[in-house]
PDB file of N, CA and C in Angstrom:
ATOM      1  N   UNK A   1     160.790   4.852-165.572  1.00  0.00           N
ATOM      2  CA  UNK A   1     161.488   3.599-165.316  1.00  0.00           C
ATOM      3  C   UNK A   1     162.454   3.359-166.474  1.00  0.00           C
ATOM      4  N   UNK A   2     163.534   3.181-166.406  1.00  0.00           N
ATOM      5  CA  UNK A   2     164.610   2.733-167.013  1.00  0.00           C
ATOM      6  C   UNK A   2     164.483   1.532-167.740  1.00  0.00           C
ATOM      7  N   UNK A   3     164.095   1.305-169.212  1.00  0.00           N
ATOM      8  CA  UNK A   3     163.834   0.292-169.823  1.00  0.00           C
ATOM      9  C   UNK A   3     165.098  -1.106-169.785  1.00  0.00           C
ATOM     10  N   UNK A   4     166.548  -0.215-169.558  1.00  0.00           N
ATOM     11  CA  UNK A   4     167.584  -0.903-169.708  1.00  0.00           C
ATOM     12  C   UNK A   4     167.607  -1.628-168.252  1.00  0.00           C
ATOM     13  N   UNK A   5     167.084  -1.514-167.166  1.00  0.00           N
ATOM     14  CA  UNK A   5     166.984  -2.102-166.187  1.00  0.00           C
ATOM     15  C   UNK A   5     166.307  -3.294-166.199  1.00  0.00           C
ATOM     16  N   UNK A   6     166.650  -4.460-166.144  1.00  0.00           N
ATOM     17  CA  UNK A   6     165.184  -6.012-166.390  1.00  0.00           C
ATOM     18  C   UNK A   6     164.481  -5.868-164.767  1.00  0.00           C
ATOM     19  N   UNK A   7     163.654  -7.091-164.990  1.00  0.00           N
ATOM     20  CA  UNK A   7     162.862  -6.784-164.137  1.00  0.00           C
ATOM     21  C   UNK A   7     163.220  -7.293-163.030  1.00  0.00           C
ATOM     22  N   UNK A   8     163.703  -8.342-162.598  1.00  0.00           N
ATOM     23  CA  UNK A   8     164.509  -9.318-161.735  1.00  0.00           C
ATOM     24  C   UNK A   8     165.211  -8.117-160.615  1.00  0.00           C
ATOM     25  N   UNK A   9     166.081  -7.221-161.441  1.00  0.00           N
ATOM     26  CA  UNK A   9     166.799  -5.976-160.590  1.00  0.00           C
ATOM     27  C   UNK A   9     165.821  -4.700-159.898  1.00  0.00           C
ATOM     28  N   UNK A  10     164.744  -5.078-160.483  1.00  0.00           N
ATOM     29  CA  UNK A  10     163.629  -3.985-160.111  1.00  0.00           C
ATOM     30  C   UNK A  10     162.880  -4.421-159.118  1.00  0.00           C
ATOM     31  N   UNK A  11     162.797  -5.762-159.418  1.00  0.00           N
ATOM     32  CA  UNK A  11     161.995  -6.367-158.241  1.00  0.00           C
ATOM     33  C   UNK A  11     162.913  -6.615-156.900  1.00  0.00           C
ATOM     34  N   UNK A  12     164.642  -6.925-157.176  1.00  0.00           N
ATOM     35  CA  UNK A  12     165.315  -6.539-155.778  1.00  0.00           C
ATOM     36  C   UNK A  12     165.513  -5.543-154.838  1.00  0.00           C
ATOM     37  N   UNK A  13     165.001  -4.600-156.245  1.00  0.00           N
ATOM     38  CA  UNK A  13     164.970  -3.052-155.016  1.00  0.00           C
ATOM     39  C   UNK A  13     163.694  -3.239-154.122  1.00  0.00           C
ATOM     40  N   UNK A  14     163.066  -3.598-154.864  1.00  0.00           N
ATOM     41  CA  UNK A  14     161.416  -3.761-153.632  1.00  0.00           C
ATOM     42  C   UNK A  14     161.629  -4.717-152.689  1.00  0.00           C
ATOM     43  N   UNK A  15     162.273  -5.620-152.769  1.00  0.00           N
ATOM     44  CA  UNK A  15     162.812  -6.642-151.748  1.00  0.00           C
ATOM     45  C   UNK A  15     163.909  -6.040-150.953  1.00  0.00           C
ATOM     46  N   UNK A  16     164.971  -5.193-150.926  1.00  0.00           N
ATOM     47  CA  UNK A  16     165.968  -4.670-150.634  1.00  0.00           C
ATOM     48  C   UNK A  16     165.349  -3.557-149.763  1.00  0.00           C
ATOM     49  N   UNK A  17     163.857  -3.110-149.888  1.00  0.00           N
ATOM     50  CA  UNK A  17     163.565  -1.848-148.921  1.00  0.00           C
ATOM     51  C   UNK A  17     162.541  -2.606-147.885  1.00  0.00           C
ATOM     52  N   UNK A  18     161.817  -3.615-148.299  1.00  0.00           N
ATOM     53  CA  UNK A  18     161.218  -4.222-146.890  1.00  0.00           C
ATOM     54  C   UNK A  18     162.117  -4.948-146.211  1.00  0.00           C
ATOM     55  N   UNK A  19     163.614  -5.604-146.866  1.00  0.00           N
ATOM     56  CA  UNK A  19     163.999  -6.507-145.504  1.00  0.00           C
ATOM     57  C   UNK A  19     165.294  -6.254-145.475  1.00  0.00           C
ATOM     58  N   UNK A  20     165.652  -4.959-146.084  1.00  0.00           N
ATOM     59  CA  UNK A  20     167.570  -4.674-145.731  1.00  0.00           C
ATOM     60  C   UNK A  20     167.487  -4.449-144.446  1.00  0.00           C
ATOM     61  N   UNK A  21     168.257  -4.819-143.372  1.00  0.00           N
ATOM     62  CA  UNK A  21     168.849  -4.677-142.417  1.00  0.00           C
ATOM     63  C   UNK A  21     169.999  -3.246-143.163  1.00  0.00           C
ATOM     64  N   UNK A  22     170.266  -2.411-143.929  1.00  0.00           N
ATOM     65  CA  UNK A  22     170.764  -1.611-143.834  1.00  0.00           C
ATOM     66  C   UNK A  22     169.693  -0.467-143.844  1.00  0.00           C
ATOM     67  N   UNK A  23     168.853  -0.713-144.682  1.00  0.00           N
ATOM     68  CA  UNK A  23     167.536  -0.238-144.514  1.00  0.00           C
ATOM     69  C   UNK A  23     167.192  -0.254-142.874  1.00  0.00           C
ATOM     70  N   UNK A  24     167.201  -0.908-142.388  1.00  0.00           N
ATOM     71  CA  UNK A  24     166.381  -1.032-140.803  1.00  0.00           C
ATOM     72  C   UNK A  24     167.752  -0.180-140.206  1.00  0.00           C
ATOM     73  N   UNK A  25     168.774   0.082-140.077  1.00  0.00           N
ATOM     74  CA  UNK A  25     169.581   0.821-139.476  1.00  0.00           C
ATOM     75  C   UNK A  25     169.765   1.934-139.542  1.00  0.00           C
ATOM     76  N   UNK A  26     169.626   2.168-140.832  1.00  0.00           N
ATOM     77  CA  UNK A  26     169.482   4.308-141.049  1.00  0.00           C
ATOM     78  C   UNK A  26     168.100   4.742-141.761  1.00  0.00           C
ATOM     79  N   UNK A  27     166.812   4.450-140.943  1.00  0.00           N
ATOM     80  CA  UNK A  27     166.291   4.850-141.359  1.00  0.00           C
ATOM     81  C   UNK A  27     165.561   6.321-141.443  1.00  0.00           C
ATOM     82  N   UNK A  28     166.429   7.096-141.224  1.00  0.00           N
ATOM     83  CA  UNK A  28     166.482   8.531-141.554  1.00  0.00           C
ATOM     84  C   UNK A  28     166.915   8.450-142.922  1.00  0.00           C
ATOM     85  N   UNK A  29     168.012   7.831-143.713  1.00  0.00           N
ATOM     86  CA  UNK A  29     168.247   7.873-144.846  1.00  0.00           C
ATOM     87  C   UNK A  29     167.172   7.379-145.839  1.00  0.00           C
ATOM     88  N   UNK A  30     166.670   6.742-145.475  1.00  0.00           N
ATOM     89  CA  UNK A  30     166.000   5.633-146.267  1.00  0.00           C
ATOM     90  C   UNK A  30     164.170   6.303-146.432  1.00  0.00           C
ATOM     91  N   UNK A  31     163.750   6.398-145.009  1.00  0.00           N
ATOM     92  CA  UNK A  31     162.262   6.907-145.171  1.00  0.00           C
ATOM     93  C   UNK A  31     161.802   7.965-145.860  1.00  0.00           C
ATOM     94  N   UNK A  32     160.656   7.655-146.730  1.00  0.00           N
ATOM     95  CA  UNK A  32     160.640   8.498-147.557  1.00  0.00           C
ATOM     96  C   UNK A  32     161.238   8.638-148.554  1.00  0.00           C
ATOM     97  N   UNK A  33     162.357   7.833-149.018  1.00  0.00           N
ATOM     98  CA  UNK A  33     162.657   8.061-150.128  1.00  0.00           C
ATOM     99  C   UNK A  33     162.629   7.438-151.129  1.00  0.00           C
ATOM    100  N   UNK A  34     162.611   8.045-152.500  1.00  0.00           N
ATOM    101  CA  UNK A  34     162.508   6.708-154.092  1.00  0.00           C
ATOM    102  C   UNK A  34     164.205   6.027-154.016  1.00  0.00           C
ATOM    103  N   UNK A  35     163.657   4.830-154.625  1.00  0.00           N
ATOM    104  CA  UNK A  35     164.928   4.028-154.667  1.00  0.00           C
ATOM    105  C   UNK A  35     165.026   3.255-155.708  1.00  0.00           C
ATOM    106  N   UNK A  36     165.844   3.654-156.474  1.00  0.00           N
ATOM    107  CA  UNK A  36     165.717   2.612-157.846  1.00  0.00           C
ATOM    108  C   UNK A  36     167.048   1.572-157.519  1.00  0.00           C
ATOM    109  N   UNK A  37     166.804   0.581-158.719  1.00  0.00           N
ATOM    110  CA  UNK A  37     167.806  -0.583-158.735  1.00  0.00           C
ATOM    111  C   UNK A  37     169.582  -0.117-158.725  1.00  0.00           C
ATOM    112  N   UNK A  38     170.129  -0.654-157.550  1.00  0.00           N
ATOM    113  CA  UNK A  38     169.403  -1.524-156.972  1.00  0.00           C
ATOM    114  C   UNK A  38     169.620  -1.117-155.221  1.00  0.00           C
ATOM    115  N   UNK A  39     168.695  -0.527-154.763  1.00  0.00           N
ATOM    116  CA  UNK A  39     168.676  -0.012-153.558  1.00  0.00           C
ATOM    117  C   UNK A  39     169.281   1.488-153.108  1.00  0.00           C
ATOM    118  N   UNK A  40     169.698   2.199-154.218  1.00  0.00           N
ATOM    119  CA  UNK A  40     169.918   3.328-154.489  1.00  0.00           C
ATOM    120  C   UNK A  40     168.908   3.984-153.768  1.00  0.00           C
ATOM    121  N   UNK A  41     169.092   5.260-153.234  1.00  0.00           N
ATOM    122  CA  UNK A  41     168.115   6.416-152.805  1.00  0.00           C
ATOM    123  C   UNK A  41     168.272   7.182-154.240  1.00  0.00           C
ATOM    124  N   UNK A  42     167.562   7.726-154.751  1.00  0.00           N
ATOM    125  CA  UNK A  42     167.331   8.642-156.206  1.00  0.00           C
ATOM    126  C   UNK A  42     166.999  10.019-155.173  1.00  0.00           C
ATOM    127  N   UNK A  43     165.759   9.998-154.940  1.00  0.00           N
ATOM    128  CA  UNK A  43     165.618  11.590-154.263  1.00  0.00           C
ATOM    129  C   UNK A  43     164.470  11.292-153.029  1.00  0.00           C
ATOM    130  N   UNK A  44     164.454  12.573-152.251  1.00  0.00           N
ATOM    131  CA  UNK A  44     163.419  12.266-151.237  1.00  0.00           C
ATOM    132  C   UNK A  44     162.565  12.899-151.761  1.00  0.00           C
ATOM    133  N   UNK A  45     161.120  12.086-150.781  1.00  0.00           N
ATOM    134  CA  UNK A  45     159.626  12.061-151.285  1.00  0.00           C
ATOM    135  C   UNK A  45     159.529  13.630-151.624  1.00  0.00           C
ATOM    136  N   UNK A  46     158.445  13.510-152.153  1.00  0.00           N
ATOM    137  CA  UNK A  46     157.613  14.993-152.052  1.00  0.00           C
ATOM    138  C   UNK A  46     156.321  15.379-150.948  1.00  0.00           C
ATOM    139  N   UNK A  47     156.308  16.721-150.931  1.00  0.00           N
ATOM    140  CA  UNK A  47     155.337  16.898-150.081  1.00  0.00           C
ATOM    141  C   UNK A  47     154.395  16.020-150.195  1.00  0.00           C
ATOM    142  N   UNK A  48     153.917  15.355-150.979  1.00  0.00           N
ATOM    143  CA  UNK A  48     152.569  15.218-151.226  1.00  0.00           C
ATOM    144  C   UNK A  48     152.448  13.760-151.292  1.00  0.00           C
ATOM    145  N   UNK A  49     153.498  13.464-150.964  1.00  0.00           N
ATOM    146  CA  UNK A  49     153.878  12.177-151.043  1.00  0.00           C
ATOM    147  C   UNK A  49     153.950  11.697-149.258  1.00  0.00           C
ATOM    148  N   UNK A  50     153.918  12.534-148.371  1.00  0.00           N
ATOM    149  CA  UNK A  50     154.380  12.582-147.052  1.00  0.00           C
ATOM    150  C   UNK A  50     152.864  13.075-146.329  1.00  0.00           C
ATOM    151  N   UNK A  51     152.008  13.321-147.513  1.00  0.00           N
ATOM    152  CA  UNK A  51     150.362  13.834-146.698  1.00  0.00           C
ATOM    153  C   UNK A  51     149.726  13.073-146.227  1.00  0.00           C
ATOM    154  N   UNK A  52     149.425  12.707-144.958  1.00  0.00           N
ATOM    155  CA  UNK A  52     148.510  11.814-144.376  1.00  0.00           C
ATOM    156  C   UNK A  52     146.939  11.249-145.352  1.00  0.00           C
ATOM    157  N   UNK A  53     146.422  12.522-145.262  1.00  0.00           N
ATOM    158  CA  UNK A  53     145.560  12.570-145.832  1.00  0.00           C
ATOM    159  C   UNK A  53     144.777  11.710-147.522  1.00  0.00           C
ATOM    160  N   UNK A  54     146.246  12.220-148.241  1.00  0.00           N
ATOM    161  CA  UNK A  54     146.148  11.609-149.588  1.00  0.00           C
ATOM    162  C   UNK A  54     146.720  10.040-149.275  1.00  0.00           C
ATOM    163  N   UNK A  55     147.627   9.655-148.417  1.00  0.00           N
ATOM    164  CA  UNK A  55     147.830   8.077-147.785  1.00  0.00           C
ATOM    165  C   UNK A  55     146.974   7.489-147.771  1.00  0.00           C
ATOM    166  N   UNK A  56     145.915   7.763-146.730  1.00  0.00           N
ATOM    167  CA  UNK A  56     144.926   7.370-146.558  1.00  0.00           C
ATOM    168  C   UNK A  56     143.893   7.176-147.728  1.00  0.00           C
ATOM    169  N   UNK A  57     143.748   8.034-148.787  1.00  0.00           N
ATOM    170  CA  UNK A  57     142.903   8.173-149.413  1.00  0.00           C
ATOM    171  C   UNK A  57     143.419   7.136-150.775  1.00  0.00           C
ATOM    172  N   UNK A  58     144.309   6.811-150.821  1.00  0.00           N
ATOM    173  CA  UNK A  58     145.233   5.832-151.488  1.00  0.00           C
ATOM    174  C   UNK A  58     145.106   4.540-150.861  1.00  0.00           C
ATOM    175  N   UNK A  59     145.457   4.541-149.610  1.00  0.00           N
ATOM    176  CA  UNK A  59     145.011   3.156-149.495  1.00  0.00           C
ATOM    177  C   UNK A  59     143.400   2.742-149.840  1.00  0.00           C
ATOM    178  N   UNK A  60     142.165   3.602-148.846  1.00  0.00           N
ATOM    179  CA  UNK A  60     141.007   3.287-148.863  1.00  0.00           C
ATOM    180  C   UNK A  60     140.677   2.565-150.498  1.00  0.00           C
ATOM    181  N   UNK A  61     141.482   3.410-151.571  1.00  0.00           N
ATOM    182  CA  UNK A  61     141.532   2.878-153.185  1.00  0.00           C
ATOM    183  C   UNK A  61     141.394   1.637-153.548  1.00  0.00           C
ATOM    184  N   UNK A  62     143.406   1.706-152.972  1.00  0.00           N
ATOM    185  CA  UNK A  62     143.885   0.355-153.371  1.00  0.00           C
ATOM    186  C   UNK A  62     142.570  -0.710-152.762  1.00  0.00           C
ATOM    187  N   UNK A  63     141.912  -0.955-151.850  1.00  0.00           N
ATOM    188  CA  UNK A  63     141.551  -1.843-150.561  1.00  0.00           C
ATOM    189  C   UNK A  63     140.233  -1.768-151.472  1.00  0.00           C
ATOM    190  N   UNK A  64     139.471  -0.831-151.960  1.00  0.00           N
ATOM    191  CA  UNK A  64     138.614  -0.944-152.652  1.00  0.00           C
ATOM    192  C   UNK A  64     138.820  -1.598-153.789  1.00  0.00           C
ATOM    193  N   UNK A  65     140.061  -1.517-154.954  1.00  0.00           N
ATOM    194  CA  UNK A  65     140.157  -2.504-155.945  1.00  0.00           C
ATOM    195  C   UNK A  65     140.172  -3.553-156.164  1.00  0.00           C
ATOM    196  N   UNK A  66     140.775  -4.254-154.652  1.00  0.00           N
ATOM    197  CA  UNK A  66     141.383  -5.518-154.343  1.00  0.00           C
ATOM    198  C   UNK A  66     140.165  -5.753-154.102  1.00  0.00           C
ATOM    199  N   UNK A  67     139.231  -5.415-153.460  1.00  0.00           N
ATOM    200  CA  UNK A  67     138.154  -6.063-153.147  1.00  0.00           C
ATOM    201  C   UNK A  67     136.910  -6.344-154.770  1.00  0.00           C
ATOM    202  N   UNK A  68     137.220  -5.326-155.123  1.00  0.00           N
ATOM    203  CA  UNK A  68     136.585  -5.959-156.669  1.00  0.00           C
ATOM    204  C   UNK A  68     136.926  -6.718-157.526  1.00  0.00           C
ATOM    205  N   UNK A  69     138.175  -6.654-157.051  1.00  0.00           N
ATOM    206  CA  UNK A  69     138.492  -7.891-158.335  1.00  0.00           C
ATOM    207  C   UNK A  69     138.971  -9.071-157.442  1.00  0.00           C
ATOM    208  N   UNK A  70     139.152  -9.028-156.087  1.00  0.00           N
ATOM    209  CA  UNK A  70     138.576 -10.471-155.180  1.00  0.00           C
ATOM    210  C   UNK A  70     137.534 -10.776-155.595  1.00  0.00           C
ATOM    211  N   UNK A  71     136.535  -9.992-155.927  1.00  0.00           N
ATOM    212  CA  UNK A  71     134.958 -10.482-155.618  1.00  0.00           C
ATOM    213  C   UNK A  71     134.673 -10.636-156.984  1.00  0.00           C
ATOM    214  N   UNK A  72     135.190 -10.349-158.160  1.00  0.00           N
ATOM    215  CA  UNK A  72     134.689 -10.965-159.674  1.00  0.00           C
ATOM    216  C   UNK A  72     134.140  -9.554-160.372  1.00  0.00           C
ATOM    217  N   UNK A  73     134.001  -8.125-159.309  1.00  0.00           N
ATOM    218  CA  UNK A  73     133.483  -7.111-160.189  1.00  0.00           C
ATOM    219  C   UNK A  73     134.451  -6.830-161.232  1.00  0.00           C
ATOM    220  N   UNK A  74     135.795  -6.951-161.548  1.00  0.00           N
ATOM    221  CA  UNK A  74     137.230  -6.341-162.148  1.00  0.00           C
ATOM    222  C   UNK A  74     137.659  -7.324-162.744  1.00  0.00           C
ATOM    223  N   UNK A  75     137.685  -7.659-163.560  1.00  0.00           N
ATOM    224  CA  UNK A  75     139.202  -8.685-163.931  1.00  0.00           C
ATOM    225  C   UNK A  75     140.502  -8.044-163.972  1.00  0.00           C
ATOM    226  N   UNK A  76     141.455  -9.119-163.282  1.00  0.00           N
ATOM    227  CA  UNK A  76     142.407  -8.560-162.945  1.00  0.00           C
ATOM    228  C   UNK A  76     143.415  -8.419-164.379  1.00  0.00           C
TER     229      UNK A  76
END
């Protein structure tokens, strides 16, 4: 991550890929790929990045963390 970037511009790229309507129009360009500030495509995913398998196994994670530190096992 680009230190010279603030955060405000970092956080528009994450806003800029769930609700661009340019985003929703080519999304052949767009899926799958990293995007830095501010809505730039940088490069497409990697294999491993595109594996069902490890998706899944990433979310089940995330869904497990959230639930511990919902529930008081974690501080967040």
């Amino acid at each position: 991550m680009d230190p010279g970037v603030d955060a405000a511009l970092r956080r528009m790229t994450s806003l800029f890929a769930a609700t661009s309507l340019e985003a929703a129009a080519a999304p052949e360009k767009y899926r799958g790929a990293f995007l830095v500030p501010y809505g730039k495509v940088e490069a497409l995913a990697t294999k491993a990045s595109r594996d069902p398998d490890l998706a899944r196994k990433l979310w089940q994670t995330t869904e497990n963390v959230m639930q511990d530190v919902l529930s008081g096992k974690l501080s967040s």
